[in-house]
Protein backbone atom coordinates (compact mmCIF):
# COMPACT_ATOMS: atom_id res chain seq x y z
CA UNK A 1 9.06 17.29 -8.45
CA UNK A 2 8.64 16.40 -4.51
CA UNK A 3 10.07 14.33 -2.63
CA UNK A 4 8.36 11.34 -1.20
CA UNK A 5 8.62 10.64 2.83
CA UNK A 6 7.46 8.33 4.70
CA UNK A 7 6.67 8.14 8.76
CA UNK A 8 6.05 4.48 10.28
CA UNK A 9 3.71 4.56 12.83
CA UNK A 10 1.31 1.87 14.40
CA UNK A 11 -2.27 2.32 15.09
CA UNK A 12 -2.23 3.63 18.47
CA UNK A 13 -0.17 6.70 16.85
CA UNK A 14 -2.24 10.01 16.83
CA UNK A 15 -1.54 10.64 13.35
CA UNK A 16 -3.36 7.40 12.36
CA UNK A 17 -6.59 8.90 11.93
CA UNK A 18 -5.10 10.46 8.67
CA UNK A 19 -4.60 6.38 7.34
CA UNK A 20 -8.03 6.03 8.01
CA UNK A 21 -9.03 9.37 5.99
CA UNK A 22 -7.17 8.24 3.50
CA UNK A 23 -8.58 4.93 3.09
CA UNK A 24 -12.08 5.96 3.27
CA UNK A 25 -11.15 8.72 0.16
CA UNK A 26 -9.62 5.91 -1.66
CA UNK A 27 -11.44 2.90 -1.46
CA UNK A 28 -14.92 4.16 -0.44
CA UNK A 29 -15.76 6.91 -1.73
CA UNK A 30 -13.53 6.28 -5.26
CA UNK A 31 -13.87 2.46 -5.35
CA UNK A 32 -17.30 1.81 -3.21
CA UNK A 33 -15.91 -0.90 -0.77
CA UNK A 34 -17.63 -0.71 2.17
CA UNK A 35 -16.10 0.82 5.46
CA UNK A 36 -15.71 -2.20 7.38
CA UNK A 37 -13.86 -3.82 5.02
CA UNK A 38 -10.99 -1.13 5.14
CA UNK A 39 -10.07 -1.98 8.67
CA UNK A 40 -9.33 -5.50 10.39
CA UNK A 41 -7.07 -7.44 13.31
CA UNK A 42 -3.98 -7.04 10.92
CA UNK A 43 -4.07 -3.12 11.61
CA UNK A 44 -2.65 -4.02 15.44
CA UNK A 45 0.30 -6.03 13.77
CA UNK A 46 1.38 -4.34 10.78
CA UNK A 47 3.72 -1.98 9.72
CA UNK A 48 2.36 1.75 8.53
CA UNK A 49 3.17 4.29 6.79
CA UNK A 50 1.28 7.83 5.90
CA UNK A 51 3.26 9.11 2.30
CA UNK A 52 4.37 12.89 1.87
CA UNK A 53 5.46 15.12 -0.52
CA UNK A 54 7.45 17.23 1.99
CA UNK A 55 4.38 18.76 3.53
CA UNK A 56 1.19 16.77 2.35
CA UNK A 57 -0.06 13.63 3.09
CA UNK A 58 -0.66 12.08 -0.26
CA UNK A 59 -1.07 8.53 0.77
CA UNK A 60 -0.78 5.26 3.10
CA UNK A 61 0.21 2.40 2.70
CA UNK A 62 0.45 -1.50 5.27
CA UNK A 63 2.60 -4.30 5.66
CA UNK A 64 1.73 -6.97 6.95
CA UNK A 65 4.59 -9.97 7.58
CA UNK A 66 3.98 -13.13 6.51
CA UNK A 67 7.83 -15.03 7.19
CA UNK A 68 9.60 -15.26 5.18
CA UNK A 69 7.90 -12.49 2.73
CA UNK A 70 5.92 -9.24 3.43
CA UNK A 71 2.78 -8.68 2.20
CA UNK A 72 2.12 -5.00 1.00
CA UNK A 73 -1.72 -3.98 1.06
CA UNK A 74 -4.07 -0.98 1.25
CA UNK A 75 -1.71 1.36 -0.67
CA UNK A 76 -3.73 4.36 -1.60
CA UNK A 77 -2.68 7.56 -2.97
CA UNK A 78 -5.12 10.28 -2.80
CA UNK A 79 -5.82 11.43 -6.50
CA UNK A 80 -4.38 14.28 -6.90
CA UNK A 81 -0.87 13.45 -5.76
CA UNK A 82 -1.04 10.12 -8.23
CA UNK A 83 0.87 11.63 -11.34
CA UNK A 84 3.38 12.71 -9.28
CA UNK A 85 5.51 9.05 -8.37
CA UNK A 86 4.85 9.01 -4.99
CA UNK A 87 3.52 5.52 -4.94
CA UNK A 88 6.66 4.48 -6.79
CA UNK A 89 9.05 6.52 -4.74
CA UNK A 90 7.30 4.80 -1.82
CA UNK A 91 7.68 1.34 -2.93
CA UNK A 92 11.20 2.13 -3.83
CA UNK A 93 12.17 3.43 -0.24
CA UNK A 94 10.81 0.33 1.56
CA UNK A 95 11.51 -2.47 -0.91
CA UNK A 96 15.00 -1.35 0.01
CA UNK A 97 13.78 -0.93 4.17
CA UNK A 98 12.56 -4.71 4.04
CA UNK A 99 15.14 -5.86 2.62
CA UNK A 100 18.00 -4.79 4.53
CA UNK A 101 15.47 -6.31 7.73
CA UNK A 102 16.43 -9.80 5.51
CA UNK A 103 12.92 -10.14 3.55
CA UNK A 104 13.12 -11.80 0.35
CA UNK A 105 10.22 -10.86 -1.35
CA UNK A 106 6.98 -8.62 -1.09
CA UNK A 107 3.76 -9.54 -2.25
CA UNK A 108 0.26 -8.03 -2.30
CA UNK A 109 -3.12 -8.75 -4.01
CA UNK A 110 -3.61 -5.56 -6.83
CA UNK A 111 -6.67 -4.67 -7.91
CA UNK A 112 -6.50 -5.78 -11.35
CA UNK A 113 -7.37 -2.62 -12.85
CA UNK A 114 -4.25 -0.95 -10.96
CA UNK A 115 -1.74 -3.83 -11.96
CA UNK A 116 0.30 -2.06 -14.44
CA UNK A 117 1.15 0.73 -11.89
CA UNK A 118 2.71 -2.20 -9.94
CA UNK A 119 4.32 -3.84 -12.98
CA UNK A 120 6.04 -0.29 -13.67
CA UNK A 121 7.55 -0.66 -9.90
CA UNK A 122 8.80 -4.11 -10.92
CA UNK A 123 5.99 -6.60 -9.52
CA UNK A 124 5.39 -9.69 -11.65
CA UNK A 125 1.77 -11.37 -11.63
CA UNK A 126 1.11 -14.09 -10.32
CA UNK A 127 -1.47 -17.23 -10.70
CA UNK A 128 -5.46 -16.49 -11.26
CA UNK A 129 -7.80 -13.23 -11.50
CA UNK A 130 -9.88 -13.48 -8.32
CA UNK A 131 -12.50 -11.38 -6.50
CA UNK A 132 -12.21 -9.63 -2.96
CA UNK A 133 -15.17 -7.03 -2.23
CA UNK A 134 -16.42 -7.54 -5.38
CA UNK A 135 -13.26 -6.44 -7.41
CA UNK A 136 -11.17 -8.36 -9.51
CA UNK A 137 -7.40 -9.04 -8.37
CA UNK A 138 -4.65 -10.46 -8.92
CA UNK A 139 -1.58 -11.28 -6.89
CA UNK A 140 2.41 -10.23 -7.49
CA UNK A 141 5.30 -10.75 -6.32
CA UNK A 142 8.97 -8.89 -6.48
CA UNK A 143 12.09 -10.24 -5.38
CA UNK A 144 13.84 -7.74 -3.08
């Protein structure tokens, strides 16, 4: 099996283009949400990271704080690489990254339809099914 790396970086990087590749493979041309919903002001302020397996980019994933918590969102793996626990591995690393910066607990809004993949990384739901872009979700939480 691989290992799973990750590289923070903020928009301005070079290397963000391959976030926005990645989103586009993920949610528009798998899931059909539009383009411009993919991108917004939060992608000046958060924290990124592009996902290898040593020498691929397999995914990407955003943070975005929101004291005391952080919010995870826009984690896509790229299909092929999704047997392979990188999205796990990748939640692993920086569950334990925010929490030694003193977070409590990370959140994020799952597309319902993926929520087991974050109950299997620990994530409990929370509340109501709701829609965003036309997709039910629903939110979790984990404590860190």
């Amino acid at each position: 099996m691989s290992e799973t790396n990750l590289l923070k970086l903020n928009i301005n990087d070079k290397n963000f283009s391959k976030i926005r590749d990645i989103r586009k493979n993920v949610f528009t041309d798998e899931l059909g949400i539009l383009e411009s919903e993919l991108f917004d002001e939060y992608d000046e302020i958060c924290d990124h990271f592009i996902i290898f397996d040593g020498k691929n980019v397999v995914g990407a994933v955003r943070f975005v704080i929101v004291k005391p918590d952080i919010k995870l969102e826009r984690m896509a793996i790229l299909k092929e690489f999704r047997t392979k626990n990188h999205g796990k591995d990748c939640i692993s690393q920086l569950r334990e990254y925010y929490h030694t910066k003193n977070y409590s607990k990370m959140f994020l809004d799952s597309i319902y339809f993926v929520r087991n993949f974050y109950k299997k990384c620990g994530f409990i739901e929370e509340g109501e099914i709701f829609q965003r872009v036309g997709i039910d979700h629903i939110r979790m939480s984990l404590t860190l």
